[in-house]
N, C-alpha and C. Protein backbone atom coordinates (compact mmCIF):
# COMPACT_ATOMS: atom_id res chain seq x y z
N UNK A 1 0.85 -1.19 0.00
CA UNK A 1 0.00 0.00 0.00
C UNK A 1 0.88 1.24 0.00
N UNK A 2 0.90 2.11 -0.94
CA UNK A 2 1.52 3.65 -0.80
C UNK A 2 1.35 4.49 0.52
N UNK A 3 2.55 5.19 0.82
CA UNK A 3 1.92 5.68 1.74
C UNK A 3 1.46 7.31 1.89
N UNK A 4 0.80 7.73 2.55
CA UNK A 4 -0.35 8.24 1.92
C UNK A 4 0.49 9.86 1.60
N UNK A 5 -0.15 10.48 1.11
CA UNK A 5 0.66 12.05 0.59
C UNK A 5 0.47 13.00 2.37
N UNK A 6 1.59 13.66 2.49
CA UNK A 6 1.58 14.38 3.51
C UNK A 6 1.05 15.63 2.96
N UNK A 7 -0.30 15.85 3.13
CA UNK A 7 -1.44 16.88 3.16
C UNK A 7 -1.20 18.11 3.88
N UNK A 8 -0.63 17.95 5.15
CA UNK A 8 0.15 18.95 5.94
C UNK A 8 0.65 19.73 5.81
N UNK A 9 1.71 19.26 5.14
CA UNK A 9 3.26 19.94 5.55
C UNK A 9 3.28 21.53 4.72
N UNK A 10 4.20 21.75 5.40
CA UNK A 10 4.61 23.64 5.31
C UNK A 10 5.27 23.17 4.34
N UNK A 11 5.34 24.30 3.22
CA UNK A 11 6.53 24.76 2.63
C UNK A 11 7.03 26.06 3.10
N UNK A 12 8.28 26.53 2.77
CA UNK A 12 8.76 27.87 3.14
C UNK A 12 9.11 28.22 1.78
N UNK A 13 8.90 29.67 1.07
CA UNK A 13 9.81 30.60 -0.05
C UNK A 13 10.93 31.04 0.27
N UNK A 14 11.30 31.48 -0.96
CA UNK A 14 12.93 32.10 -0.86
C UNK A 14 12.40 33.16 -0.01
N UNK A 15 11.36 34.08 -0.31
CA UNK A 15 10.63 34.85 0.89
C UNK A 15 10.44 34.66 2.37
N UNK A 16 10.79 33.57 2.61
CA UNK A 16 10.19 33.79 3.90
C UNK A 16 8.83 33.09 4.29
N UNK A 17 8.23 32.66 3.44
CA UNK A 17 6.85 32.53 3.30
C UNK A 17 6.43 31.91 3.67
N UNK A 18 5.22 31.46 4.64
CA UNK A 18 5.06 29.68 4.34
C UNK A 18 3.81 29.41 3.33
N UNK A 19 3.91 28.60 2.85
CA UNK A 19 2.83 28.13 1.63
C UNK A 19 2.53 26.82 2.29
N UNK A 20 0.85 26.42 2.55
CA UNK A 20 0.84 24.76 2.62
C UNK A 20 0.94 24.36 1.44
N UNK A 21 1.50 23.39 1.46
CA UNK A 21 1.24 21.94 0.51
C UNK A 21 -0.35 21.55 -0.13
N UNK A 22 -0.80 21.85 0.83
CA UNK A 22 -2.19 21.42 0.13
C UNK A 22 -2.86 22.97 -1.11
N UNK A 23 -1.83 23.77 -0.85
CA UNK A 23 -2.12 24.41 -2.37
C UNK A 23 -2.26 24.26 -3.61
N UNK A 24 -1.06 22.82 -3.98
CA UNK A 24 -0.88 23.15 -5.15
C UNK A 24 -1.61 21.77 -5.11
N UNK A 25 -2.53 20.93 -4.18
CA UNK A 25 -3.06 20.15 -4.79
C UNK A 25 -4.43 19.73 -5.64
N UNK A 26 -4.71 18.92 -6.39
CA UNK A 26 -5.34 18.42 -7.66
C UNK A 26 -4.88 19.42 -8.70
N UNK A 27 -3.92 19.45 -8.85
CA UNK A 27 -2.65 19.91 -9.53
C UNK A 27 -1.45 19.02 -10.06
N UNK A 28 -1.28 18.92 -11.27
CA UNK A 28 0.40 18.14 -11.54
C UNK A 28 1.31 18.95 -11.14
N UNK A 29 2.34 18.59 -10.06
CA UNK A 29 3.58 18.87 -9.51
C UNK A 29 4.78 18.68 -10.31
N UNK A 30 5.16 18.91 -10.17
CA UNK A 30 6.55 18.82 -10.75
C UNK A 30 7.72 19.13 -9.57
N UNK A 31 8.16 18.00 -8.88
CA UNK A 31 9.02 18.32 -7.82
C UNK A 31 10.45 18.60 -8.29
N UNK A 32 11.18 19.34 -8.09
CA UNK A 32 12.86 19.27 -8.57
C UNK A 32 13.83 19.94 -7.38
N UNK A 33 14.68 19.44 -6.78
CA UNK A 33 15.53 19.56 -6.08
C UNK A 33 16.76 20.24 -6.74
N UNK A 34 17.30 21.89 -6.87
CA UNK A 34 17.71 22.39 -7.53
C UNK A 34 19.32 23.02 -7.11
N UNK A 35 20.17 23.42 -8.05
CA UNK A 35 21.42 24.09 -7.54
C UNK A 35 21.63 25.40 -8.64
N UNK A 36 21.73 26.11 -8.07
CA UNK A 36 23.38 27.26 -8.67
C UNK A 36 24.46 27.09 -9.43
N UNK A 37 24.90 25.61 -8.95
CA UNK A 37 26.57 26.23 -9.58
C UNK A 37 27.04 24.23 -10.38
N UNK A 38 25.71 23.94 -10.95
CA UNK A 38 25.67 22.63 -10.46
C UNK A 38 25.44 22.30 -12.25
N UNK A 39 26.31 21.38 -12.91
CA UNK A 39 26.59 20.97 -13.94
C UNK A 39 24.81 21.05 -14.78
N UNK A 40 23.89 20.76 -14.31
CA UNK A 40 22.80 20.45 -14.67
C UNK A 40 21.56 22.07 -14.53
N UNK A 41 22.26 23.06 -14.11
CA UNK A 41 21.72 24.04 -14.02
C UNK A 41 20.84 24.53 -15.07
N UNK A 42 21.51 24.88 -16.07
CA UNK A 42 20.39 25.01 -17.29
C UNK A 42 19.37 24.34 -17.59
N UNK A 43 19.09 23.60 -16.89
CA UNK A 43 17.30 23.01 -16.75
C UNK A 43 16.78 23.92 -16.22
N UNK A 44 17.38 24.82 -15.30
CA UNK A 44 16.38 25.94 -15.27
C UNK A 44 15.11 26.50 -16.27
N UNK A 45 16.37 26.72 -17.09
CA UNK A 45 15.58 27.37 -18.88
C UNK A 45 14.30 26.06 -18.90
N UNK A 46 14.58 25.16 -19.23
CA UNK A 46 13.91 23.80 -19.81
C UNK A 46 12.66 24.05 -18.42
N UNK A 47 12.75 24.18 -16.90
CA UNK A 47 11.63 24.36 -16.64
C UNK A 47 10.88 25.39 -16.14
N UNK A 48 11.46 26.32 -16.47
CA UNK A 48 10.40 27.91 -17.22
C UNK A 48 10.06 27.82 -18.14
N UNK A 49 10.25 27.03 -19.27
CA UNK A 49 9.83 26.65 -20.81
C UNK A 49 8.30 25.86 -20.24
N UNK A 50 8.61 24.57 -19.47
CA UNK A 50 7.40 23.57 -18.91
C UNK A 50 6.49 24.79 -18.01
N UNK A 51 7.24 25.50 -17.42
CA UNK A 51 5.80 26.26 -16.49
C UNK A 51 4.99 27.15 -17.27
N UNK A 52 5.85 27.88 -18.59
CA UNK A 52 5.13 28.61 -19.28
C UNK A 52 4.07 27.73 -19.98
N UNK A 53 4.21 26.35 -20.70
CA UNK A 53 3.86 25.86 -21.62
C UNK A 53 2.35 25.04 -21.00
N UNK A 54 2.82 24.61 -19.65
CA UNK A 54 2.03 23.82 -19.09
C UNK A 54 0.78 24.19 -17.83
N UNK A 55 1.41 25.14 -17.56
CA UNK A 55 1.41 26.20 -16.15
C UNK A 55 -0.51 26.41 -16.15
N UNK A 56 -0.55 27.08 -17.36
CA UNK A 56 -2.28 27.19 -17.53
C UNK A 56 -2.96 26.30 -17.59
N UNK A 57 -2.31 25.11 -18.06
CA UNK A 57 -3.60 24.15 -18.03
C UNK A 57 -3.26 23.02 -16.79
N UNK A 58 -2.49 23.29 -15.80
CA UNK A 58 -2.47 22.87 -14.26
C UNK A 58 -1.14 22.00 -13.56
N UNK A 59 -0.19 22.90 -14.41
CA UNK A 59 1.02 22.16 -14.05
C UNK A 59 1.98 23.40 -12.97
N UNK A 60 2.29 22.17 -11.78
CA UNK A 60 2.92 23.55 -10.77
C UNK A 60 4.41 23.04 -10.81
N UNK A 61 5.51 23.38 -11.14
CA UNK A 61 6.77 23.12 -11.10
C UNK A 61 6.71 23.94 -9.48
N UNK A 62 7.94 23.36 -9.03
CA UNK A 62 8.56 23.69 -7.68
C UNK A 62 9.69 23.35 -7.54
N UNK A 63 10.62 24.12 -7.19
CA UNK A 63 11.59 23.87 -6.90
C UNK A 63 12.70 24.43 -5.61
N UNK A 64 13.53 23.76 -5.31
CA UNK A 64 13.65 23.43 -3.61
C UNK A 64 15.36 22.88 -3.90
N UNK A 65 15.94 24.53 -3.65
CA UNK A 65 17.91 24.52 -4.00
C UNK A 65 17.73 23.68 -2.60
N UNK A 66 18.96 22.81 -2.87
CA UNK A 66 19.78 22.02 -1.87
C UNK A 66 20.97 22.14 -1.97
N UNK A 67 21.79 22.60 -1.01
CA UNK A 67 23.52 22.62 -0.86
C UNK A 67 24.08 20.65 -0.86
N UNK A 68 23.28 20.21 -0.60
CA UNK A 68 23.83 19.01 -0.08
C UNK A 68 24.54 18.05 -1.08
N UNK A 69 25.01 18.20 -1.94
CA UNK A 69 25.34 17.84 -3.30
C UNK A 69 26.95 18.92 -3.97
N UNK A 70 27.47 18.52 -3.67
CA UNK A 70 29.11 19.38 -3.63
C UNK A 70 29.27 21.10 -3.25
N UNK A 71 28.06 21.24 -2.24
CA UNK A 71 28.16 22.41 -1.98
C UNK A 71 27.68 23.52 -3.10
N UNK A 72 26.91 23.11 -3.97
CA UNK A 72 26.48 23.87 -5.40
C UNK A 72 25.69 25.03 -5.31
N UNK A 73 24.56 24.88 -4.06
CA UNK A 73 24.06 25.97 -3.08
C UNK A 73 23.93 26.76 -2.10
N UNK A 74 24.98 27.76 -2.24
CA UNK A 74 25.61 27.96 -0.97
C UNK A 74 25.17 28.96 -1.22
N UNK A 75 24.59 30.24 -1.42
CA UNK A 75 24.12 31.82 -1.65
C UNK A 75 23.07 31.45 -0.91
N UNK A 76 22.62 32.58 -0.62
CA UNK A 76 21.64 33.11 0.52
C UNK A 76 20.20 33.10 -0.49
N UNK A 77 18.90 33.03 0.25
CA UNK A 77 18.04 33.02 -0.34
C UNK A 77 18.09 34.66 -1.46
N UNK A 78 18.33 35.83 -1.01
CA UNK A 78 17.96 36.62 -1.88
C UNK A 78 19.13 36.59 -3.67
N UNK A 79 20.01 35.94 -2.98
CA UNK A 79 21.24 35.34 -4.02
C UNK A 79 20.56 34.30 -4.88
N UNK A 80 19.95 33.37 -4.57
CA UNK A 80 19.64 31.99 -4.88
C UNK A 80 18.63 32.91 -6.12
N UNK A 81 17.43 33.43 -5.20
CA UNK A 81 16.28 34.37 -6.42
C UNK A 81 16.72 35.03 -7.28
N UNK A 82 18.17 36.18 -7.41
CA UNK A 82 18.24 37.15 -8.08
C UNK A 82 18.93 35.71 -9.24
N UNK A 83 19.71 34.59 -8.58
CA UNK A 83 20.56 33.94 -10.02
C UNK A 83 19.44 33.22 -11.19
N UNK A 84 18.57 32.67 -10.23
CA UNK A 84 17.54 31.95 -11.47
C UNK A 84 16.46 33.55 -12.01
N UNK A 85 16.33 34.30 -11.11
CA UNK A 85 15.72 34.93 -12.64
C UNK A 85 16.45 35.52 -13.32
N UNK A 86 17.72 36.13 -13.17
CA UNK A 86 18.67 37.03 -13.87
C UNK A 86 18.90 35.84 -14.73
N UNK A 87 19.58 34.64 -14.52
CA UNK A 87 19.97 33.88 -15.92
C UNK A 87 18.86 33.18 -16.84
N UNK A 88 17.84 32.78 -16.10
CA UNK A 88 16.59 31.92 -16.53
C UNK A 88 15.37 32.05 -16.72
N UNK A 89 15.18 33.79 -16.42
CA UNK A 89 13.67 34.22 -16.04
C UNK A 89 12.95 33.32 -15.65
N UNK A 90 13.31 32.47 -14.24
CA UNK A 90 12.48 31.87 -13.51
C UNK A 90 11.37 32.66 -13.02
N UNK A 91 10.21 32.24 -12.75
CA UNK A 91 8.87 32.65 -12.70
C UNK A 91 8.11 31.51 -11.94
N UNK A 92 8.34 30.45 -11.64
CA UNK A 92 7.62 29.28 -11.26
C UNK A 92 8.65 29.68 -9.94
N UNK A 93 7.12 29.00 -8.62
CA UNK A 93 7.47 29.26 -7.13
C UNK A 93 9.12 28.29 -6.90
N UNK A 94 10.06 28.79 -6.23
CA UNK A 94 11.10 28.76 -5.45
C UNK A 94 11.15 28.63 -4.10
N UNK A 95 11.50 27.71 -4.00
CA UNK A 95 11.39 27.30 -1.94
C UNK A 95 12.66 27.64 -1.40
N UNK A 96 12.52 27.74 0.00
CA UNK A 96 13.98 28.26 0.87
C UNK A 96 14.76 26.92 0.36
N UNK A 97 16.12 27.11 0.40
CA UNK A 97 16.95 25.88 0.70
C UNK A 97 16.31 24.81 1.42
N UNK A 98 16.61 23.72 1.09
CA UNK A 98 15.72 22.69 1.72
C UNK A 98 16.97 21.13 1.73
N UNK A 99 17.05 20.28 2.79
CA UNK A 99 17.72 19.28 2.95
C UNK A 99 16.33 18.13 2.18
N UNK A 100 17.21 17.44 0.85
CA UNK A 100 16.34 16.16 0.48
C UNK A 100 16.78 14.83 1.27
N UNK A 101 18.08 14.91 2.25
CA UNK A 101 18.23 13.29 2.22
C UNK A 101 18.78 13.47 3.88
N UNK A 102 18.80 12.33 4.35
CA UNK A 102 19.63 12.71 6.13
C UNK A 102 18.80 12.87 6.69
N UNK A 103 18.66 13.38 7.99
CA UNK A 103 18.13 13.45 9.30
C UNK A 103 16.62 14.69 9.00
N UNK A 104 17.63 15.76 8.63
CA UNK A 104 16.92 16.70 8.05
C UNK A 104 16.36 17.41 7.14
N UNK A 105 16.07 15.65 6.22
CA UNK A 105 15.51 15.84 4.86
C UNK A 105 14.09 16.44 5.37
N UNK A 106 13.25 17.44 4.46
CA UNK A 106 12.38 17.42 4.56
C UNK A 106 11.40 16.67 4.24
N UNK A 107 10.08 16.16 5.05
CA UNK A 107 9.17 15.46 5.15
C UNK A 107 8.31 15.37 3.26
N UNK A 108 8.56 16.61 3.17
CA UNK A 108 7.88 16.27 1.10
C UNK A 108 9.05 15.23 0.69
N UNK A 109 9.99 15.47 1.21
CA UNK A 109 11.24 14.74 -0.14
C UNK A 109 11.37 13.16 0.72
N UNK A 110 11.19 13.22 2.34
CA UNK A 110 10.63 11.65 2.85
C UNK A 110 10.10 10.60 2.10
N UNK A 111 8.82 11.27 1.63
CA UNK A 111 7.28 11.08 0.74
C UNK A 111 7.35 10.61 -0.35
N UNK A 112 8.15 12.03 -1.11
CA UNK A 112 8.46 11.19 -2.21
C UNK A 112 9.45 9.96 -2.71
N UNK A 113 10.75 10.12 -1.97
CA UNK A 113 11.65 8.64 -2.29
C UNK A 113 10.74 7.63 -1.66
N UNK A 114 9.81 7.57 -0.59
CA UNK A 114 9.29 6.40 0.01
C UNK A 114 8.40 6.03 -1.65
N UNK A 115 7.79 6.74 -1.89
CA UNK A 115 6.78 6.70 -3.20
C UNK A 115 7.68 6.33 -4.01
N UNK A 116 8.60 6.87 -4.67
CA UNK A 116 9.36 6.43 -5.87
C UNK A 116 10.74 6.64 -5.89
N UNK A 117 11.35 5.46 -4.96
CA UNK A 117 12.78 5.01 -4.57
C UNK A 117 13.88 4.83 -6.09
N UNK A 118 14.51 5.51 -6.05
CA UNK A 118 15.78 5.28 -7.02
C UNK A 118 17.01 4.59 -7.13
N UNK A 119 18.03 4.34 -8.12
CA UNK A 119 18.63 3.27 -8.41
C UNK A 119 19.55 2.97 -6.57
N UNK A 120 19.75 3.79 -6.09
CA UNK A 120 20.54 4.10 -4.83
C UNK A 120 18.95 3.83 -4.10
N UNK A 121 17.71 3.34 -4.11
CA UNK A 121 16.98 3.09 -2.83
C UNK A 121 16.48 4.38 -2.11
N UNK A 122 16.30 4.61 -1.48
CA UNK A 122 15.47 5.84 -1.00
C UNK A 122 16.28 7.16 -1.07
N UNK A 123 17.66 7.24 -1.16
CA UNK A 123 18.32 8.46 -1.12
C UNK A 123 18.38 9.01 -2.72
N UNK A 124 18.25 10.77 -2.47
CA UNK A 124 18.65 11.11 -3.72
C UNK A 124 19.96 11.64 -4.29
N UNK A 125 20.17 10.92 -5.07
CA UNK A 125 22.20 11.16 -5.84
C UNK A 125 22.66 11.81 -6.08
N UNK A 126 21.62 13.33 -6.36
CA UNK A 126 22.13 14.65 -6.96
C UNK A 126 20.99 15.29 -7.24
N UNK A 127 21.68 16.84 -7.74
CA UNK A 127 20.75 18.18 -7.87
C UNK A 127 20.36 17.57 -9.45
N UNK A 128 18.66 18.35 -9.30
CA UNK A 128 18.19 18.41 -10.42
C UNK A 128 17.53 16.66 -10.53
N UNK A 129 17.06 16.18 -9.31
CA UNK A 129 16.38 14.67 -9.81
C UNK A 129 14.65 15.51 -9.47
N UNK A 130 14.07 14.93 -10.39
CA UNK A 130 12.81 15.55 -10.41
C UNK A 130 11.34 14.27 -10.00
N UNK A 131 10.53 14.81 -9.28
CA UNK A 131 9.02 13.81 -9.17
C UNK A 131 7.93 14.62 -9.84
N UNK A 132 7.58 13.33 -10.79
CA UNK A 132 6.11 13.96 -11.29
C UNK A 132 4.95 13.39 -10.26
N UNK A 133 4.00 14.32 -9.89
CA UNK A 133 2.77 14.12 -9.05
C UNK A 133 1.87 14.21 -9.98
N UNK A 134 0.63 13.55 -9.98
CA UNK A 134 -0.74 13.75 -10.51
C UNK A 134 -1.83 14.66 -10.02
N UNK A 135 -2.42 14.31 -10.61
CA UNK A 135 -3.43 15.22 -10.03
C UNK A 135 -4.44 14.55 -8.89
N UNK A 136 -4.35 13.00 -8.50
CA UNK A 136 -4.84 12.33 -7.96
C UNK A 136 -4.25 12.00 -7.01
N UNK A 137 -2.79 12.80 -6.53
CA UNK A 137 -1.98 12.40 -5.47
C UNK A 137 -0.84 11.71 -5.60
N UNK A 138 -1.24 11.29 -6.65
CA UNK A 138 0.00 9.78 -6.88
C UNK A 138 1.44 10.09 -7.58
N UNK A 139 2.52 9.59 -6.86
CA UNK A 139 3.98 9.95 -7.45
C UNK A 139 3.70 9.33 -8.90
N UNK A 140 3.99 9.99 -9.93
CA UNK A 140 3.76 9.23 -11.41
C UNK A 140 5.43 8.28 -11.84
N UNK A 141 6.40 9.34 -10.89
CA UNK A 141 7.32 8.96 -11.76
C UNK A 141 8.25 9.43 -11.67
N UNK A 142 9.95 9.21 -11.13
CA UNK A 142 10.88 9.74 -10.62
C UNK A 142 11.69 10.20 -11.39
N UNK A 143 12.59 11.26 -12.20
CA UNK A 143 13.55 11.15 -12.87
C UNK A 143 15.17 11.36 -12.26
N UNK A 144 16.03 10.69 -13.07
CA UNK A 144 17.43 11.21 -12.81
C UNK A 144 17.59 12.67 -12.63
N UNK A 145 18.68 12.91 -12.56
CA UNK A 145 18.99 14.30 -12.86
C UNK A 145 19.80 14.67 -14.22
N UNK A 146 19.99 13.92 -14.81
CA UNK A 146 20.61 13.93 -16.45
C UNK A 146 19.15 14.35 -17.49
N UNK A 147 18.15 13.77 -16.91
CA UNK A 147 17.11 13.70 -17.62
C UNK A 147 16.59 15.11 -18.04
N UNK A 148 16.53 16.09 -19.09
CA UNK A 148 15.88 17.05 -19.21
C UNK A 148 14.67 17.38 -19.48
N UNK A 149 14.25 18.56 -18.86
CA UNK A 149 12.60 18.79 -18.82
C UNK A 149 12.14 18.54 -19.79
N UNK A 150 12.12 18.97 -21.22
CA UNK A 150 11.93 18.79 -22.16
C UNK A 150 11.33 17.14 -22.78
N UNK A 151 12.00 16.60 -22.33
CA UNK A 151 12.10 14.85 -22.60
C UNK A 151 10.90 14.59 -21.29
N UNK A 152 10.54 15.51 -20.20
CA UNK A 152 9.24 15.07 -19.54
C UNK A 152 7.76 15.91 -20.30
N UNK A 153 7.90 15.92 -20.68
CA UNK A 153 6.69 16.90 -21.99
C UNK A 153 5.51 15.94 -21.59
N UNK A 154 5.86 14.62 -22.60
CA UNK A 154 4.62 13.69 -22.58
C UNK A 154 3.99 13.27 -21.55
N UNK A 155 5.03 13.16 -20.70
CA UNK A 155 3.98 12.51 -19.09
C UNK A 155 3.57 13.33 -18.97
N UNK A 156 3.88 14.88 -18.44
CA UNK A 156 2.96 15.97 -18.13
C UNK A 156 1.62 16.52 -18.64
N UNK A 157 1.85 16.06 -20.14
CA UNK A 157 0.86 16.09 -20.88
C UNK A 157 0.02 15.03 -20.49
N UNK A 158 0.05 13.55 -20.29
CA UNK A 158 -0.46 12.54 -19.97
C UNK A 158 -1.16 12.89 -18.66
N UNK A 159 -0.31 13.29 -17.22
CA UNK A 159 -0.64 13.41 -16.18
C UNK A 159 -2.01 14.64 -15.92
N UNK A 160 -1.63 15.55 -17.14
CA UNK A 160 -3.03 16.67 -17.52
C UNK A 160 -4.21 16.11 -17.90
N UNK A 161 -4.03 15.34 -18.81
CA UNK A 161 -4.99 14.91 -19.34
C UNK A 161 -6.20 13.86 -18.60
N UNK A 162 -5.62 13.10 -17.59
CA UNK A 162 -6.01 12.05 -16.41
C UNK A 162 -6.93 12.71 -15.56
């Protein structure tokens, strides 16, 4: 049996903010664990392309910098905001720094490796591994971090359409 989506939980913004979780739901998610200085960065572009493209008809990208991965996020939240929109015209919501793996992974990124465990088993290997959510709750589908947004088109489209 899956276990069940944490309905709860806080998010925080690069703001300061807290946003629940249960905002962006009956909504397709798009989870991505993100960096700065991190070989795979230019997916940025690729998912401001998906939020523009997808965004209206109910797709929420999110994304949630983690240092924990060779130190790739180390700038301060107002640093972290000014680099993705100055290089990427990011526009899709941005979360504070956030731990995905360890003691003080956060409880969304718990959720999701329990839901959809990767080649390494519940931990995640690096910046830029992404979860597709449905609109029904359900993890659809984990990607690497090699994998570019672009090449997730169809599920999103699929996961819209459901």
């Amino acid at each position: 049996m899956a276990a069940q989506e944490p309905v709860d939980l806080k998010l925080e913004t690069l703001e300061g903010k807290t946003v629940p979780w249960s905002k962006y739901r009956h909504k397709v998610r798009l989870i991505v664990n993100t960096a700065s200085a991190c070989g795979f960065t230019p997916q940025l572009g690729g998912l401001q392309k998906l939020h523009e493209e997808y965004g209206p008809k109910g797709l929420v990208v999110l994304a949630f910098p983690c240092n924990q991965f060779g130190f790739q996020e180390s700038g301060n939240a107002e640093q972290i905001g000014a680099f993705c929109e100055r290089n990427y015209g990011v526009t899709f919501p941005v979360m504070a720094k956030t731990e995905v793996n360890g003691p003080q992974a956060h409880p969304l990124f718990a959720w999701l490796k329990a839901e959809a465990p990767g080649l390494l088993g519940s931990s995640i290997k690096w910046n830029f591994t992404k979860f597709l959510i449905g609109r029904d709750d359900q993890v659809i589908r984990r990607y690497a971090p090699n994998v570019r947004p672009e090449s997730i088109a169809a599920d999103i489209e699929a996961a819209l359409a459901a």
